[in-house]
PDB file of N, CA and C in Angstrom:
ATOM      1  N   UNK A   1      66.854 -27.820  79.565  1.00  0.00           N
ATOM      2  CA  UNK A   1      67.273 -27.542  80.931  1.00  0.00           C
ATOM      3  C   UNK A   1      68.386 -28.513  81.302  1.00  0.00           C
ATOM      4  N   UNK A   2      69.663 -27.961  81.804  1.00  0.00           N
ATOM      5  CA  UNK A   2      70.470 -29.199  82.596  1.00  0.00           C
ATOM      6  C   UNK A   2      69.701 -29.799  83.601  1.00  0.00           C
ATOM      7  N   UNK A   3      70.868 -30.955  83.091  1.00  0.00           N
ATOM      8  CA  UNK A   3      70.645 -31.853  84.614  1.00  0.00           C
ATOM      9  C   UNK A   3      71.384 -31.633  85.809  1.00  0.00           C
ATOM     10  N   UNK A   4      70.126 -31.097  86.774  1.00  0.00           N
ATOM     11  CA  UNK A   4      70.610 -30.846  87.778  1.00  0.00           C
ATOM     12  C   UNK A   4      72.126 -31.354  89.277  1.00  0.00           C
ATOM     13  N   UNK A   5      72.714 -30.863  89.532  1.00  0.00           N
ATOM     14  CA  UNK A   5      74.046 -31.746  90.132  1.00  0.00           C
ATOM     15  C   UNK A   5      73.809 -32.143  91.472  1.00  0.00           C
ATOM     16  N   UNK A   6      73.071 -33.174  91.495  1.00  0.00           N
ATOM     17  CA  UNK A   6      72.655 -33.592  92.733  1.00  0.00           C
ATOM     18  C   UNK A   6      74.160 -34.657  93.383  1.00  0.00           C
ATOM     19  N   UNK A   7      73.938 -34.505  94.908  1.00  0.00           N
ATOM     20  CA  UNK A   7      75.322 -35.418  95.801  1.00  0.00           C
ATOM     21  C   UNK A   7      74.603 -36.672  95.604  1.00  0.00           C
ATOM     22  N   UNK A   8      75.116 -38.004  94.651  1.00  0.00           N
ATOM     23  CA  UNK A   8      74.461 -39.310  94.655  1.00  0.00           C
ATOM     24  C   UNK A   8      73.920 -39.522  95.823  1.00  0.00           C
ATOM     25  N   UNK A   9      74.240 -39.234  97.188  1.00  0.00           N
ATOM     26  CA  UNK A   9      73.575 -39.829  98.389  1.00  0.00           C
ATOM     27  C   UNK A   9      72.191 -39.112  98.849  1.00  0.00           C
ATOM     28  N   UNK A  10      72.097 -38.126  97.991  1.00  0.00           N
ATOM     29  CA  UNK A  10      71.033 -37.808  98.001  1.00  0.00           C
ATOM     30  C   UNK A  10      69.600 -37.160  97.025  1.00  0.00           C
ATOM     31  N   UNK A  11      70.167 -38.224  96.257  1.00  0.00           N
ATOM     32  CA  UNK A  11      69.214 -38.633  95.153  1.00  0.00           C
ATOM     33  C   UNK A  11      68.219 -38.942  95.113  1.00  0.00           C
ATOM     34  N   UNK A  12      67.477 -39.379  96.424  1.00  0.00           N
ATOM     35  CA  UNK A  12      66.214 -39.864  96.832  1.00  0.00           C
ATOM     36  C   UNK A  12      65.498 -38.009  97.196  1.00  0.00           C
ATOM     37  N   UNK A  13      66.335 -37.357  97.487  1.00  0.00           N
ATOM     38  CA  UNK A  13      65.289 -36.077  97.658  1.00  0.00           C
ATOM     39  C   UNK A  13      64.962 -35.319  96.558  1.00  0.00           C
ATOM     40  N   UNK A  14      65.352 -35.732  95.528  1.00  0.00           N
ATOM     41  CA  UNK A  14      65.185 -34.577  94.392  1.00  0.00           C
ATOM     42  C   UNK A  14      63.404 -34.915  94.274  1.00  0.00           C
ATOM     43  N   UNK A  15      63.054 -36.136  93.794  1.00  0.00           N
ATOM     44  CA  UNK A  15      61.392 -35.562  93.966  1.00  0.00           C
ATOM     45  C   UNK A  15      60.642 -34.743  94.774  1.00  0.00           C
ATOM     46  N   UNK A  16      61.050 -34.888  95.895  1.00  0.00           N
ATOM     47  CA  UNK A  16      60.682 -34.240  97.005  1.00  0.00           C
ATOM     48  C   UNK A  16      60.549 -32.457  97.054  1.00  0.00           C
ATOM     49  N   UNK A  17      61.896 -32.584  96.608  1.00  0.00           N
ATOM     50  CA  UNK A  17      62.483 -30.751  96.527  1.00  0.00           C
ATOM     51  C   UNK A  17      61.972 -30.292  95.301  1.00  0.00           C
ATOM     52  N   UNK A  18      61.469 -31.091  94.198  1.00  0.00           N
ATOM     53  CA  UNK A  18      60.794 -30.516  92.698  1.00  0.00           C
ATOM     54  C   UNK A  18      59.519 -30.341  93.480  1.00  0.00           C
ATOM     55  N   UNK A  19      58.746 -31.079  93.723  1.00  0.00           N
ATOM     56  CA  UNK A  19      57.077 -30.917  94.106  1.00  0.00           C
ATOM     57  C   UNK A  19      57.148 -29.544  95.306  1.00  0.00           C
ATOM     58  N   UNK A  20      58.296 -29.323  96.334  1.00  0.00           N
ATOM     59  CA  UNK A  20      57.675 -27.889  97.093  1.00  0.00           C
ATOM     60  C   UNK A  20      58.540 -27.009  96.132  1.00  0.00           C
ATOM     61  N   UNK A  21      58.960 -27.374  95.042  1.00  0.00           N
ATOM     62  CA  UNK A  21      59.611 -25.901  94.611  1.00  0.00           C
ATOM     63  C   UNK A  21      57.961 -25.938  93.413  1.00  0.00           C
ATOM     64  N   UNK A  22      57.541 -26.363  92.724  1.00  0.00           N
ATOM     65  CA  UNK A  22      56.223 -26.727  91.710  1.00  0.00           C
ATOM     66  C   UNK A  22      55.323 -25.997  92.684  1.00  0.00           C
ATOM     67  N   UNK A  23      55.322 -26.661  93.714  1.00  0.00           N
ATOM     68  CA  UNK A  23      53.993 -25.700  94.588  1.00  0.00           C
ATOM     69  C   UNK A  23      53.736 -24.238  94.814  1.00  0.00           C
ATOM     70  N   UNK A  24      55.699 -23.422  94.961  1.00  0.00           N
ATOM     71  CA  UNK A  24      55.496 -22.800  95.278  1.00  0.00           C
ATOM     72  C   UNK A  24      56.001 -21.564  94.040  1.00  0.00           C
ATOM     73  N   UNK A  25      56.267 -22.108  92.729  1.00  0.00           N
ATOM     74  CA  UNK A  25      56.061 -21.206  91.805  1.00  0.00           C
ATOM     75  C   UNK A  25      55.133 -20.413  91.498  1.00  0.00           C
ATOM     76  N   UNK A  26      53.676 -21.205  91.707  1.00  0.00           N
ATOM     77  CA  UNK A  26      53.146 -20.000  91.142  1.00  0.00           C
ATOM     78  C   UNK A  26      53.398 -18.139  91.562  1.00  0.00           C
ATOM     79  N   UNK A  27      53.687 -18.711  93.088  1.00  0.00           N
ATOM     80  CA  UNK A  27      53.989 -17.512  93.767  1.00  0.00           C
ATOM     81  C   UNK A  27      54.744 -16.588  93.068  1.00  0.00           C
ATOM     82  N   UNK A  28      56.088 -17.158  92.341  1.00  0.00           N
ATOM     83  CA  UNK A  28      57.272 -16.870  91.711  1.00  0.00           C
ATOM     84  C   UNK A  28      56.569 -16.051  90.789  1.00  0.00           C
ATOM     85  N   UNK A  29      55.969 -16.628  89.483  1.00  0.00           N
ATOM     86  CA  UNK A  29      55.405 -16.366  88.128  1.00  0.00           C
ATOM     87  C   UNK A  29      54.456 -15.695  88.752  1.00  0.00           C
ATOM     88  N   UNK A  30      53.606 -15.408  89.471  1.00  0.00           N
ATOM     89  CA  UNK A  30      52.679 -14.055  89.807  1.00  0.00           C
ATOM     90  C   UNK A  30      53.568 -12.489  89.773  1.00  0.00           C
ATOM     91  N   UNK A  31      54.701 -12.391  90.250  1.00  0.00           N
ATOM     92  CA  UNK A  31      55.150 -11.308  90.569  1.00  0.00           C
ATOM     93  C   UNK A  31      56.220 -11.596  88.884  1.00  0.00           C
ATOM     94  N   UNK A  32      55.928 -12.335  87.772  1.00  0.00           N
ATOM     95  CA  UNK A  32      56.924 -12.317  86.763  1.00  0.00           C
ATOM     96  C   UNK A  32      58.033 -12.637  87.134  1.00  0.00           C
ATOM     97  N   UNK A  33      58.544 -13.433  87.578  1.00  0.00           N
ATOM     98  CA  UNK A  33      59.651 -14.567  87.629  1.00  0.00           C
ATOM     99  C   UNK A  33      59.435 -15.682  87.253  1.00  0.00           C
ATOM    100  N   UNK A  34      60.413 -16.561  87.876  1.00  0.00           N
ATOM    101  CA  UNK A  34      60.699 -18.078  88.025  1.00  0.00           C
ATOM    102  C   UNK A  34      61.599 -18.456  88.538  1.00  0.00           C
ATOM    103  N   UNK A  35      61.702 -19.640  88.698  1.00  0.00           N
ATOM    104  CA  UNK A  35      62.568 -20.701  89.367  1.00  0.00           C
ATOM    105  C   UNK A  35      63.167 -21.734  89.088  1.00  0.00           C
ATOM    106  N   UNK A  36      64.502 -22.208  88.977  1.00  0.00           N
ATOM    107  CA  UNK A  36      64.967 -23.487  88.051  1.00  0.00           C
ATOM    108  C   UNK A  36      65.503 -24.136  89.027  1.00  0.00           C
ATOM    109  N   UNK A  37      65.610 -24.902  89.360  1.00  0.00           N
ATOM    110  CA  UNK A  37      66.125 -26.321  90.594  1.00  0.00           C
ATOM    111  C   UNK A  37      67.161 -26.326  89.800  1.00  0.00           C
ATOM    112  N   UNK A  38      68.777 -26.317  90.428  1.00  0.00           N
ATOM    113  CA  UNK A  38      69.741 -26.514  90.073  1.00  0.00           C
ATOM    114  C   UNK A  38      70.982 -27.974  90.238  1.00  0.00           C
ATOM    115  N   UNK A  39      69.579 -28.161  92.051  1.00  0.00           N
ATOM    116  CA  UNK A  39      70.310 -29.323  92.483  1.00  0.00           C
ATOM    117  C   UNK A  39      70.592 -29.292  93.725  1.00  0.00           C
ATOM    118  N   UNK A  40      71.345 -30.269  94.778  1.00  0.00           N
ATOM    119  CA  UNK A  40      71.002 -30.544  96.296  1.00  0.00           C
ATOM    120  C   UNK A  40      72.805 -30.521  96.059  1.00  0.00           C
ATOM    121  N   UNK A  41      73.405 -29.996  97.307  1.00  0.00           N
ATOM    122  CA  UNK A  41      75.076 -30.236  97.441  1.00  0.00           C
ATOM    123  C   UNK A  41      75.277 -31.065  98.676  1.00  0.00           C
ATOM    124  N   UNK A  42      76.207 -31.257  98.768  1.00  0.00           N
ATOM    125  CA  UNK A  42      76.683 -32.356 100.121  1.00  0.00           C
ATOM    126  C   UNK A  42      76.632 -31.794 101.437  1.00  0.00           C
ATOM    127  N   UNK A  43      75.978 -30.664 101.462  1.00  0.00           N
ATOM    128  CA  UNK A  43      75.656 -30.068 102.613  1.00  0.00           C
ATOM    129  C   UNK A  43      74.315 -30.046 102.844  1.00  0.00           C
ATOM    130  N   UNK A  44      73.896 -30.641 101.944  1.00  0.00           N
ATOM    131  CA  UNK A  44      72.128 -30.462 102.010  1.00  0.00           C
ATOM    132  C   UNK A  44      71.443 -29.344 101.708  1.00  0.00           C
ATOM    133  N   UNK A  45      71.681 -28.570 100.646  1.00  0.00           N
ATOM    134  CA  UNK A  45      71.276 -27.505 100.341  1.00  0.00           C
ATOM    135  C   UNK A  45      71.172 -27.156  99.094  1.00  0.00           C
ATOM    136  N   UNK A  46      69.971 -26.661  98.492  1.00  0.00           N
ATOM    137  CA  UNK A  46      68.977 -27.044  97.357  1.00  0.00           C
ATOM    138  C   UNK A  46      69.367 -25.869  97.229  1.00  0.00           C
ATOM    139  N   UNK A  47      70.183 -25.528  95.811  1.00  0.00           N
ATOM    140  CA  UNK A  47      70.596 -24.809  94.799  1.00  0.00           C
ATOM    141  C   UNK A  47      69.666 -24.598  94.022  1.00  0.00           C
ATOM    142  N   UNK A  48      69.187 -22.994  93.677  1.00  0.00           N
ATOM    143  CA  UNK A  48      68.025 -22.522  92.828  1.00  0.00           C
ATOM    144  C   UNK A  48      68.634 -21.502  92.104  1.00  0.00           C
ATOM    145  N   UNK A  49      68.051 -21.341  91.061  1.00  0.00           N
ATOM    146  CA  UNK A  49      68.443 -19.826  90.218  1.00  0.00           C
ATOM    147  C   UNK A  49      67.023 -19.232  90.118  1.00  0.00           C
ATOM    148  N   UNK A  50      67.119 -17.923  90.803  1.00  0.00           N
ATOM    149  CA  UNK A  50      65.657 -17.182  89.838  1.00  0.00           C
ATOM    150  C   UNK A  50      65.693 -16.481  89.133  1.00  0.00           C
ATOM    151  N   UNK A  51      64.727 -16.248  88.260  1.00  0.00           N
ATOM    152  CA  UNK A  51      64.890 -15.875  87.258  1.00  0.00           C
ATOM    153  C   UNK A  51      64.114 -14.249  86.579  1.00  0.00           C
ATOM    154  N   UNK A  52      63.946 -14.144  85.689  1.00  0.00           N
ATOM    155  CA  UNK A  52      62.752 -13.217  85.398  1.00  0.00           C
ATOM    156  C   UNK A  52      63.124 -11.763  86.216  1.00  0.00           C
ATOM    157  N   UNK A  53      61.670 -11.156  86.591  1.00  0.00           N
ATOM    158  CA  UNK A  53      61.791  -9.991  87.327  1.00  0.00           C
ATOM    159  C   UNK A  53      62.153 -10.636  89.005  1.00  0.00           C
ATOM    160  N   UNK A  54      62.040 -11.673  89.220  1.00  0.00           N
ATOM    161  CA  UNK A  54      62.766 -11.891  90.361  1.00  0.00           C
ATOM    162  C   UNK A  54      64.962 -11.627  90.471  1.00  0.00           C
ATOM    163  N   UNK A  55      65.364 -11.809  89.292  1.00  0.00           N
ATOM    164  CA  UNK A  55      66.878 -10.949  89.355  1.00  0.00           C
ATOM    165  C   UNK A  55      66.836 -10.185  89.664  1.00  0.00           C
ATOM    166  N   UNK A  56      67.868  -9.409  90.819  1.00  0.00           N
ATOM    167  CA  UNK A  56      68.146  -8.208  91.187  1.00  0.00           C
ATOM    168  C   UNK A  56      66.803  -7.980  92.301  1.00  0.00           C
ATOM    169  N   UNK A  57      65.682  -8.200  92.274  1.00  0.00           N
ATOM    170  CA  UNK A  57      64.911  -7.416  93.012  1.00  0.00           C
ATOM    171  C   UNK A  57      65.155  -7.754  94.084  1.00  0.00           C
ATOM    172  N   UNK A  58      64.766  -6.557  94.959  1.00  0.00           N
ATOM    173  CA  UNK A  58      65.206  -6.054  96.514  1.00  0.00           C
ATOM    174  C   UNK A  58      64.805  -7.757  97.310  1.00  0.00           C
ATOM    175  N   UNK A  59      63.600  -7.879  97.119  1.00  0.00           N
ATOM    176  CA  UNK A  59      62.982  -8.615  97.798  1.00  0.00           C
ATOM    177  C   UNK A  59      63.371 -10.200  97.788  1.00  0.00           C
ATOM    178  N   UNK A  60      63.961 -10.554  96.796  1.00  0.00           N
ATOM    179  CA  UNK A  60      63.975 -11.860  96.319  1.00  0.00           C
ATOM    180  C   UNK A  60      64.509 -12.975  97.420  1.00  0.00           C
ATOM    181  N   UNK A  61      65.896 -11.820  98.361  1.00  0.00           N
ATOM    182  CA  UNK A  61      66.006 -12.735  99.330  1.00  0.00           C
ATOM    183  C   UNK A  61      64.921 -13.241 100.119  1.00  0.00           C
ATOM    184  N   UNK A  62      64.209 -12.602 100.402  1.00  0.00           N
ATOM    185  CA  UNK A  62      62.818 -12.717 101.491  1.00  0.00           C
ATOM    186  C   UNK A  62      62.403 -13.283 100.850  1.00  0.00           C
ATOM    187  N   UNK A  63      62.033 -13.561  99.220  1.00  0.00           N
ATOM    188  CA  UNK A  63      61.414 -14.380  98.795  1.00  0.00           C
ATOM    189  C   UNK A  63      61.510 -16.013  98.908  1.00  0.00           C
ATOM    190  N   UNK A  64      62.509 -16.162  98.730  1.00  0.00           N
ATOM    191  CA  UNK A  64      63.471 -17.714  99.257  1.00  0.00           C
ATOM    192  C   UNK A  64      63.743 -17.890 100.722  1.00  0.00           C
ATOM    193  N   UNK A  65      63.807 -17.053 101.354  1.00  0.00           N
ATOM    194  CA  UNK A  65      64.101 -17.199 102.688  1.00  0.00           C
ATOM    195  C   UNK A  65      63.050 -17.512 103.731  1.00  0.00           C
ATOM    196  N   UNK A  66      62.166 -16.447 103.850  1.00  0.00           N
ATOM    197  CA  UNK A  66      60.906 -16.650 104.091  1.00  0.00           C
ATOM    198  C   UNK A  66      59.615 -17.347 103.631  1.00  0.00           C
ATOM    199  N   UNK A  67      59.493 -17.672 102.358  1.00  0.00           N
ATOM    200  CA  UNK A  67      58.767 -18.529 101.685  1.00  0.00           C
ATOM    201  C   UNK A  67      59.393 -19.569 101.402  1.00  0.00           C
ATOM    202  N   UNK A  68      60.265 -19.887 100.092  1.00  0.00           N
ATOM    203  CA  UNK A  68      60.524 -21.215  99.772  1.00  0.00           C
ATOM    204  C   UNK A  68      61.291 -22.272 100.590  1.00  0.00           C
ATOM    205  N   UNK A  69      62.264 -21.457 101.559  1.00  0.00           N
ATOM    206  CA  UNK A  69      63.064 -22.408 102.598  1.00  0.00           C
ATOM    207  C   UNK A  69      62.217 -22.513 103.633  1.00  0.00           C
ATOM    208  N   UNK A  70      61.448 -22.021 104.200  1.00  0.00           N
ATOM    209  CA  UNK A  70      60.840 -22.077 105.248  1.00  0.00           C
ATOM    210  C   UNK A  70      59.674 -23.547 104.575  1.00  0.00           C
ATOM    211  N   UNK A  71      59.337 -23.406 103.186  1.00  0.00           N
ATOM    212  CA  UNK A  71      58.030 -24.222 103.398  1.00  0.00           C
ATOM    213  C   UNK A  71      58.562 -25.665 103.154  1.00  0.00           C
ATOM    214  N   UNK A  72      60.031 -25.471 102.102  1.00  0.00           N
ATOM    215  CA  UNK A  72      60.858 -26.758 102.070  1.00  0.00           C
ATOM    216  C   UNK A  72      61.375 -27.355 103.078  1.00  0.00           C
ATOM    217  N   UNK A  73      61.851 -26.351 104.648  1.00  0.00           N
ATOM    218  CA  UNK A  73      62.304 -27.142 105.327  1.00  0.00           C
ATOM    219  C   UNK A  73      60.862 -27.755 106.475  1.00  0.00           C
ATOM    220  N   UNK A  74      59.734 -27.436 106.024  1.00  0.00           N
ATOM    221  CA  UNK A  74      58.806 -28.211 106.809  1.00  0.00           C
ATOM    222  C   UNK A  74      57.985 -29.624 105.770  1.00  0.00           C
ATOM    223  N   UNK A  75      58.753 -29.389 104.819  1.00  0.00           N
ATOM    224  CA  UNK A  75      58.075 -30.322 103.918  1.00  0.00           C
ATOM    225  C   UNK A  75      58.991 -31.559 103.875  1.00  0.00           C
ATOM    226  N   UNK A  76      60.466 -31.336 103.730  1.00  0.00           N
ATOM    227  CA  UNK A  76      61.828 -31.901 102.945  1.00  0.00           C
ATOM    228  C   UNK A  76      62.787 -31.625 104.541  1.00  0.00           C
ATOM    229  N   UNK A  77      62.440 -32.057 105.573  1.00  0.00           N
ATOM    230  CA  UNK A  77      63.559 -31.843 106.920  1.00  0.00           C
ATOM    231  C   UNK A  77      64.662 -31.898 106.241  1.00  0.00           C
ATOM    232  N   UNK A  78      64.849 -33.354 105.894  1.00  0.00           N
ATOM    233  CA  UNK A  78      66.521 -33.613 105.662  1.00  0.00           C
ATOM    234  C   UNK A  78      67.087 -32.405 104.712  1.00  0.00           C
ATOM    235  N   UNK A  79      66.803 -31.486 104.271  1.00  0.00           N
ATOM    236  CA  UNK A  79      67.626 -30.501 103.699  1.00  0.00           C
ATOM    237  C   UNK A  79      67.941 -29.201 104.660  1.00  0.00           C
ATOM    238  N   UNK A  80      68.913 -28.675 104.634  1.00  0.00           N
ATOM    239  CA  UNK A  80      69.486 -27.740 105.338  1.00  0.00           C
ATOM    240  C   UNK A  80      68.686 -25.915 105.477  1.00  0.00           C
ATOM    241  N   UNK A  81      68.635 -26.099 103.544  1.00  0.00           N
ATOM    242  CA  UNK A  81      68.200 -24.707 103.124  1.00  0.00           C
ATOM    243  C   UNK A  81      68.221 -24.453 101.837  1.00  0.00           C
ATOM    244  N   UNK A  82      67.775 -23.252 101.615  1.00  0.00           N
ATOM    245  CA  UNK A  82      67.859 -23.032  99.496  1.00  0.00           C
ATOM    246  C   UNK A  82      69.160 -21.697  99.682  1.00  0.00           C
ATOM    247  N   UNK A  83      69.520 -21.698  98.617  1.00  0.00           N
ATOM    248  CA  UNK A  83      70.479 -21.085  98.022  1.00  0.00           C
ATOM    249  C   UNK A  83      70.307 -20.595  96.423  1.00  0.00           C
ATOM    250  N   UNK A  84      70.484 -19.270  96.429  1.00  0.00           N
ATOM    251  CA  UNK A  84      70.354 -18.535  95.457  1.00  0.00           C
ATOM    252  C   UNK A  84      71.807 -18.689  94.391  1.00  0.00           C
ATOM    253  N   UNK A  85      71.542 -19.237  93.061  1.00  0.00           N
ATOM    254  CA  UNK A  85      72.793 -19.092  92.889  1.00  0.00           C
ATOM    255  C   UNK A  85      72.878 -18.592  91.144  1.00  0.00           C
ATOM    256  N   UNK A  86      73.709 -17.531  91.300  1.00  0.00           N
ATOM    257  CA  UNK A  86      73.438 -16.710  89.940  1.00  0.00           C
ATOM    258  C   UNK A  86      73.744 -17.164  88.707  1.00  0.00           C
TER     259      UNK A  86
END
């Protein structure tokens, strides 16, 4: 797996953003996907790729939007949001 391209100044959140993205895989891998942490940008926003039967499907935005950003931004404030990135 690369190493993810985190903004040095915010290098202190990457544990943070691995443990609610870990929590909330299983969710992912139930419906046959996954999820790879890509990294945090200078806007504060946690870059993900999914993977599996989560590509393409209808739902996936709702999947990140409604689940994983919603539970990251009550877990991880200082981040903005997740971002899908292909």
């Amino acid at each position: 797996m690369p190493t993810p391209a985190i903004d040095p100044a915010l290098a202190h959140l990457e544990p943070h953003v691995r443990r609610v993205i870990d929590e909330f895989r299983p969710y992912i891998l139930a419906d046959g996907g996954d999820i790879e942490f890509l990294g945090i940008d200078a806007r504060r926003m946690v870059r993900v790729r999914l993977k599996g039967a989560c590509v393409g499907c209808p739902a996936s935005f709702n999947t990140l939007q409604m689940g994983l950003e919603r539970l990251m931004l009550a877990q991880v404030p200082s981040v903005r949001g997740v971002e899908n990135s292909p």
